[in-house]
PDB file of N, CA and C in Angstrom:
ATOM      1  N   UNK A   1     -46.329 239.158-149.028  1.00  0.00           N
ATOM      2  CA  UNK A   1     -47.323 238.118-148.955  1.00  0.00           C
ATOM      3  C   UNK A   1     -47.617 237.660-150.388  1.00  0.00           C
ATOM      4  N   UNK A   2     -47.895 236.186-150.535  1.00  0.00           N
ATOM      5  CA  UNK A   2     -47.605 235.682-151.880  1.00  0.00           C
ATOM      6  C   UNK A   2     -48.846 234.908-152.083  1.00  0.00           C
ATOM      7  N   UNK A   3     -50.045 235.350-152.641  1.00  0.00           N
ATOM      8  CA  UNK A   3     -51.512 235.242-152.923  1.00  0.00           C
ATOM      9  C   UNK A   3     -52.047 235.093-151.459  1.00  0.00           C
ATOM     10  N   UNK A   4     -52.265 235.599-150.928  1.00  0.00           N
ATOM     11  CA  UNK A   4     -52.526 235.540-149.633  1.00  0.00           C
ATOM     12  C   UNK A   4     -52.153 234.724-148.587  1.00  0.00           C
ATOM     13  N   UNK A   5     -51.442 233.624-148.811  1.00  0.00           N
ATOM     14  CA  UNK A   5     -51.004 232.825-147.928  1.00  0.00           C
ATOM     15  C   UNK A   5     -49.336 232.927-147.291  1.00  0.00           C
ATOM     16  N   UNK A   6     -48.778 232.956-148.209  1.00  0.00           N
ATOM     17  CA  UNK A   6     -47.404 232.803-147.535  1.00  0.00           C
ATOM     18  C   UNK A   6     -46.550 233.994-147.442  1.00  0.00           C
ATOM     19  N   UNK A   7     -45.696 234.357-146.493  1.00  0.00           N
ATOM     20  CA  UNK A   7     -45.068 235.642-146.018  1.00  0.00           C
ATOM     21  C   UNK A   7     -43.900 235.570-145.937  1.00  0.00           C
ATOM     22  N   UNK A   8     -43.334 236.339-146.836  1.00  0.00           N
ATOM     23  CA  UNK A   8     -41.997 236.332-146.909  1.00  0.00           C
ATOM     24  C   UNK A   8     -40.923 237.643-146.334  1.00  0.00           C
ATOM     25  N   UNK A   9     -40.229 236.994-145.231  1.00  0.00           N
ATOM     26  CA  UNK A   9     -39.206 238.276-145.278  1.00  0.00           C
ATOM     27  C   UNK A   9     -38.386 238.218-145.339  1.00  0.00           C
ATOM     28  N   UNK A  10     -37.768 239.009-146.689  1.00  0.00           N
ATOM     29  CA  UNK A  10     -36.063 238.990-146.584  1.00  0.00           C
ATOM     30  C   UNK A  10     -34.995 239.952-146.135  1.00  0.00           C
ATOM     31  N   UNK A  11     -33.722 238.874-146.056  1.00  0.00           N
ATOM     32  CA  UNK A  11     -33.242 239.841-144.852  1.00  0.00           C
ATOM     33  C   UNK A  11     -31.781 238.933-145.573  1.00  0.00           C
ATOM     34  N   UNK A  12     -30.751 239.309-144.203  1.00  0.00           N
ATOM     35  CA  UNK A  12     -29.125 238.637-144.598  1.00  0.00           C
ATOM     36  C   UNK A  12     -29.154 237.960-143.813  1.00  0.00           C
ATOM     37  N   UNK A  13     -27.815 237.021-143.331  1.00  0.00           N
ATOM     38  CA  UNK A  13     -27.536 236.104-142.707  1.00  0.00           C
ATOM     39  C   UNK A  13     -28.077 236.010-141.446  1.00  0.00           C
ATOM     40  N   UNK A  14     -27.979 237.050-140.462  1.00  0.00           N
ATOM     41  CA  UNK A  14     -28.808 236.699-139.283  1.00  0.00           C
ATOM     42  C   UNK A  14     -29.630 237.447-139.285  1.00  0.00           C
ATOM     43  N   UNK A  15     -30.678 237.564-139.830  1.00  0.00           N
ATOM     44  CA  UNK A  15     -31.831 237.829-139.855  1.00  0.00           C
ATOM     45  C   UNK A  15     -32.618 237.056-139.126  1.00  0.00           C
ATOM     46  N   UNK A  16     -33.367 237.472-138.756  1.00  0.00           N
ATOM     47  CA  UNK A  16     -34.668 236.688-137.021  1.00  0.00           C
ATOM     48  C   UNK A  16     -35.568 236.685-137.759  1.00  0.00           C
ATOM     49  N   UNK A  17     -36.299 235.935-137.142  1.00  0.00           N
ATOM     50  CA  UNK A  17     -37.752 235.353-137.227  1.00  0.00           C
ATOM     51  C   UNK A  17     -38.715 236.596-136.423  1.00  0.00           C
ATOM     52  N   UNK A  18     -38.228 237.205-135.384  1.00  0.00           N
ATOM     53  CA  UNK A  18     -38.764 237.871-134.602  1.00  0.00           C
ATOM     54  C   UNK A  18     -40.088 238.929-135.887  1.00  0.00           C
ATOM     55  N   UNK A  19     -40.146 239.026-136.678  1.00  0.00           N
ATOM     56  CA  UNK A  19     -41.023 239.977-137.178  1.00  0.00           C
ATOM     57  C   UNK A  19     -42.255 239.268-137.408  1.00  0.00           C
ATOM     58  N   UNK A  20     -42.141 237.700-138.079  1.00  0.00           N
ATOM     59  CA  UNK A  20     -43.441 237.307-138.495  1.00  0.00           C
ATOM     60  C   UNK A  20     -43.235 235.857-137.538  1.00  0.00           C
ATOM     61  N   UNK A  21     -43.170 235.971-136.065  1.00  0.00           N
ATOM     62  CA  UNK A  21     -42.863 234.859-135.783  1.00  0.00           C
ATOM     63  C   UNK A  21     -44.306 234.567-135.241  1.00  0.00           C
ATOM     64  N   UNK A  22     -45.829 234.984-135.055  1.00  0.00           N
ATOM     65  CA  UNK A  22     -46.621 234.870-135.015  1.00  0.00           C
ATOM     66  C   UNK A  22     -47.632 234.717-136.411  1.00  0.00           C
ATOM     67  N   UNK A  23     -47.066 235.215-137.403  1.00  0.00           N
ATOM     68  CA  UNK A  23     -47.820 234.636-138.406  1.00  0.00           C
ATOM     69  C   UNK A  23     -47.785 232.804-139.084  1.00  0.00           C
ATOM     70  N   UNK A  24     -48.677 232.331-139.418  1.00  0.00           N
ATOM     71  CA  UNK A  24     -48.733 231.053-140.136  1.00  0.00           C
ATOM     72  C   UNK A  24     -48.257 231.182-141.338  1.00  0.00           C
ATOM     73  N   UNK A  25     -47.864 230.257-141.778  1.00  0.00           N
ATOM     74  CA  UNK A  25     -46.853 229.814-143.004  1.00  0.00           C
ATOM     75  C   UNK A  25     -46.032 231.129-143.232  1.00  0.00           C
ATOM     76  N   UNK A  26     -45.261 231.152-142.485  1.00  0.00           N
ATOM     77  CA  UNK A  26     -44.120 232.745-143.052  1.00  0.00           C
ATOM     78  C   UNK A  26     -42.532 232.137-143.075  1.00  0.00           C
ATOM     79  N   UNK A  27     -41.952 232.791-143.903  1.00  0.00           N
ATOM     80  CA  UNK A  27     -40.314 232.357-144.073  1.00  0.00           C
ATOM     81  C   UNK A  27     -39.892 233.112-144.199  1.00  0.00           C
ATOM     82  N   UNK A  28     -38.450 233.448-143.523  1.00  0.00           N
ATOM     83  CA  UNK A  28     -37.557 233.759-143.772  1.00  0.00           C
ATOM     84  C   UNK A  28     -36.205 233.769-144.975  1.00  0.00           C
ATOM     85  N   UNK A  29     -36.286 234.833-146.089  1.00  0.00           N
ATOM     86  CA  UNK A  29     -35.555 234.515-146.849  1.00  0.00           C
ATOM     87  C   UNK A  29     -34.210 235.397-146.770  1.00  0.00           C
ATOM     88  N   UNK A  30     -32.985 234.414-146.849  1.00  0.00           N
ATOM     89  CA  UNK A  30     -31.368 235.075-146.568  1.00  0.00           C
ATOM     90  C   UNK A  30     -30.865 234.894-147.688  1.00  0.00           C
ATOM     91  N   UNK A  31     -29.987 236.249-147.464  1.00  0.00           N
ATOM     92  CA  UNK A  31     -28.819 235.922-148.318  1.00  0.00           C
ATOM     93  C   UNK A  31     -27.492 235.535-147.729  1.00  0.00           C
ATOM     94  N   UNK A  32     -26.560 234.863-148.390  1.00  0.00           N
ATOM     95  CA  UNK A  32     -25.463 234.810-147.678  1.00  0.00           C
ATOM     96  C   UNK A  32     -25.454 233.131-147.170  1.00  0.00           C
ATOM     97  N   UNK A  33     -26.919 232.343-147.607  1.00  0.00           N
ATOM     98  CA  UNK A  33     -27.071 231.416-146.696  1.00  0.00           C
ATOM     99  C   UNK A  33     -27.003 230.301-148.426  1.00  0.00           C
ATOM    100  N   UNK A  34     -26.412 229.399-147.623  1.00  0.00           N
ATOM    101  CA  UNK A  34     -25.808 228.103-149.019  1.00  0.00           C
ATOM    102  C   UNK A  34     -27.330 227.234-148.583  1.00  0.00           C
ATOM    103  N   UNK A  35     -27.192 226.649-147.320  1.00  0.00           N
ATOM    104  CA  UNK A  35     -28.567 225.758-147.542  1.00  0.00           C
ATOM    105  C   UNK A  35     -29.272 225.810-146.262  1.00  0.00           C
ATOM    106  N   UNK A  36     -30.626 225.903-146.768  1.00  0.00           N
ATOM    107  CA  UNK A  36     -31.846 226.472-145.929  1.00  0.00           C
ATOM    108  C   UNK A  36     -32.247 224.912-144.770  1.00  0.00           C
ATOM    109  N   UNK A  37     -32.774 225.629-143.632  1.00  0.00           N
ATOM    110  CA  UNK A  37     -33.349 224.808-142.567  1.00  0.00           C
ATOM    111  C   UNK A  37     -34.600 225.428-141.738  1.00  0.00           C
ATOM    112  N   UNK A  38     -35.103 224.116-141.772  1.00  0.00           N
ATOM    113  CA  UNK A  38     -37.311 224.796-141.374  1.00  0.00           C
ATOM    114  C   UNK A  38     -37.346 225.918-141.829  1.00  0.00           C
ATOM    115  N   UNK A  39     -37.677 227.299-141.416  1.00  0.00           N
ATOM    116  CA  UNK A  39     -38.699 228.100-142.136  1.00  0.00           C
ATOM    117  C   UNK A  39     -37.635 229.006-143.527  1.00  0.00           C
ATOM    118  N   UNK A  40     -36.005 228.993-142.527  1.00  0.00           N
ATOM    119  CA  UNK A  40     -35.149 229.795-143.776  1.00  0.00           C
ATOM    120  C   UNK A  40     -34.663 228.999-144.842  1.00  0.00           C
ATOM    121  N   UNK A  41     -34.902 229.953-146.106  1.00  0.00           N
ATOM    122  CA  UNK A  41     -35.022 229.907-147.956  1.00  0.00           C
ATOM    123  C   UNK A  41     -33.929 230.362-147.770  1.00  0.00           C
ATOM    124  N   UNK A  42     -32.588 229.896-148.767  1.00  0.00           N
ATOM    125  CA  UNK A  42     -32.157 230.740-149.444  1.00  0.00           C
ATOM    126  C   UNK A  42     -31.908 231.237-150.676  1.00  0.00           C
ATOM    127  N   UNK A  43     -31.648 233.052-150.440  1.00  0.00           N
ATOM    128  CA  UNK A  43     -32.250 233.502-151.638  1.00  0.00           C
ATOM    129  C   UNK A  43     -31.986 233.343-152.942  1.00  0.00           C
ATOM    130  N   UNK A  44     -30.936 232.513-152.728  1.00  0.00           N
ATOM    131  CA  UNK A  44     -30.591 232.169-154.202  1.00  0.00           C
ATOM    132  C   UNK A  44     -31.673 231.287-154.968  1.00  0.00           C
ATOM    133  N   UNK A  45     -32.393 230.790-154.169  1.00  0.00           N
ATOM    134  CA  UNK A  45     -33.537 229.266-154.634  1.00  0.00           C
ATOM    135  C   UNK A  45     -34.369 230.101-155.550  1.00  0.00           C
ATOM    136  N   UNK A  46     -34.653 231.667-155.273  1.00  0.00           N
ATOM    137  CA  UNK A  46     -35.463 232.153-156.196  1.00  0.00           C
ATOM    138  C   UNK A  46     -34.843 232.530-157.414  1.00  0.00           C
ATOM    139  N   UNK A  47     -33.865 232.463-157.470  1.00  0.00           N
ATOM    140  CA  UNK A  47     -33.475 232.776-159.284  1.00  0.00           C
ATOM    141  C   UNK A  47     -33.844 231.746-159.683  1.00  0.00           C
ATOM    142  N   UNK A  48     -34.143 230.283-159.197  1.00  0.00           N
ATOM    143  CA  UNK A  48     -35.038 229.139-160.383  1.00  0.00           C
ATOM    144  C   UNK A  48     -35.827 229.824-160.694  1.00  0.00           C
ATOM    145  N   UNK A  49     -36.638 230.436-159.992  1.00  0.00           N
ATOM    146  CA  UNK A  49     -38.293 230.835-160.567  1.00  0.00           C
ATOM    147  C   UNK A  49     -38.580 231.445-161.322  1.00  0.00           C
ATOM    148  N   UNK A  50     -36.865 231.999-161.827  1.00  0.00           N
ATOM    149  CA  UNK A  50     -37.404 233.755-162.970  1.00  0.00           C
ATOM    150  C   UNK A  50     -37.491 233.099-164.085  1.00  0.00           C
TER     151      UNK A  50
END
């Protein structure tokens, strides 16, 4: 959880939603994945941030 609002879980390519699929603003972050759609990131997008 990322200042209290947003929830992140990462996981690999088929990774489900099934864990936070009742929480608000939560995503799914993969690896393995070139380009993201609705809630799945992929994890590569976070090496911008370092």
């Amino acid at each position: 959880m990322v200042d209290g609002k947003w929830t992140f879980e990462v996981g690999g390519r088929k990774k489900g939603f099934a864990q936070i699929a009742d929480l608000p603003d939560s995503y799914v972050v993969s690896d393995g994945v070139s380009v993201g759609r609705g809630n799945r990131i992929p994890l590569w997008l976070f090496g911008f941030l370092y």
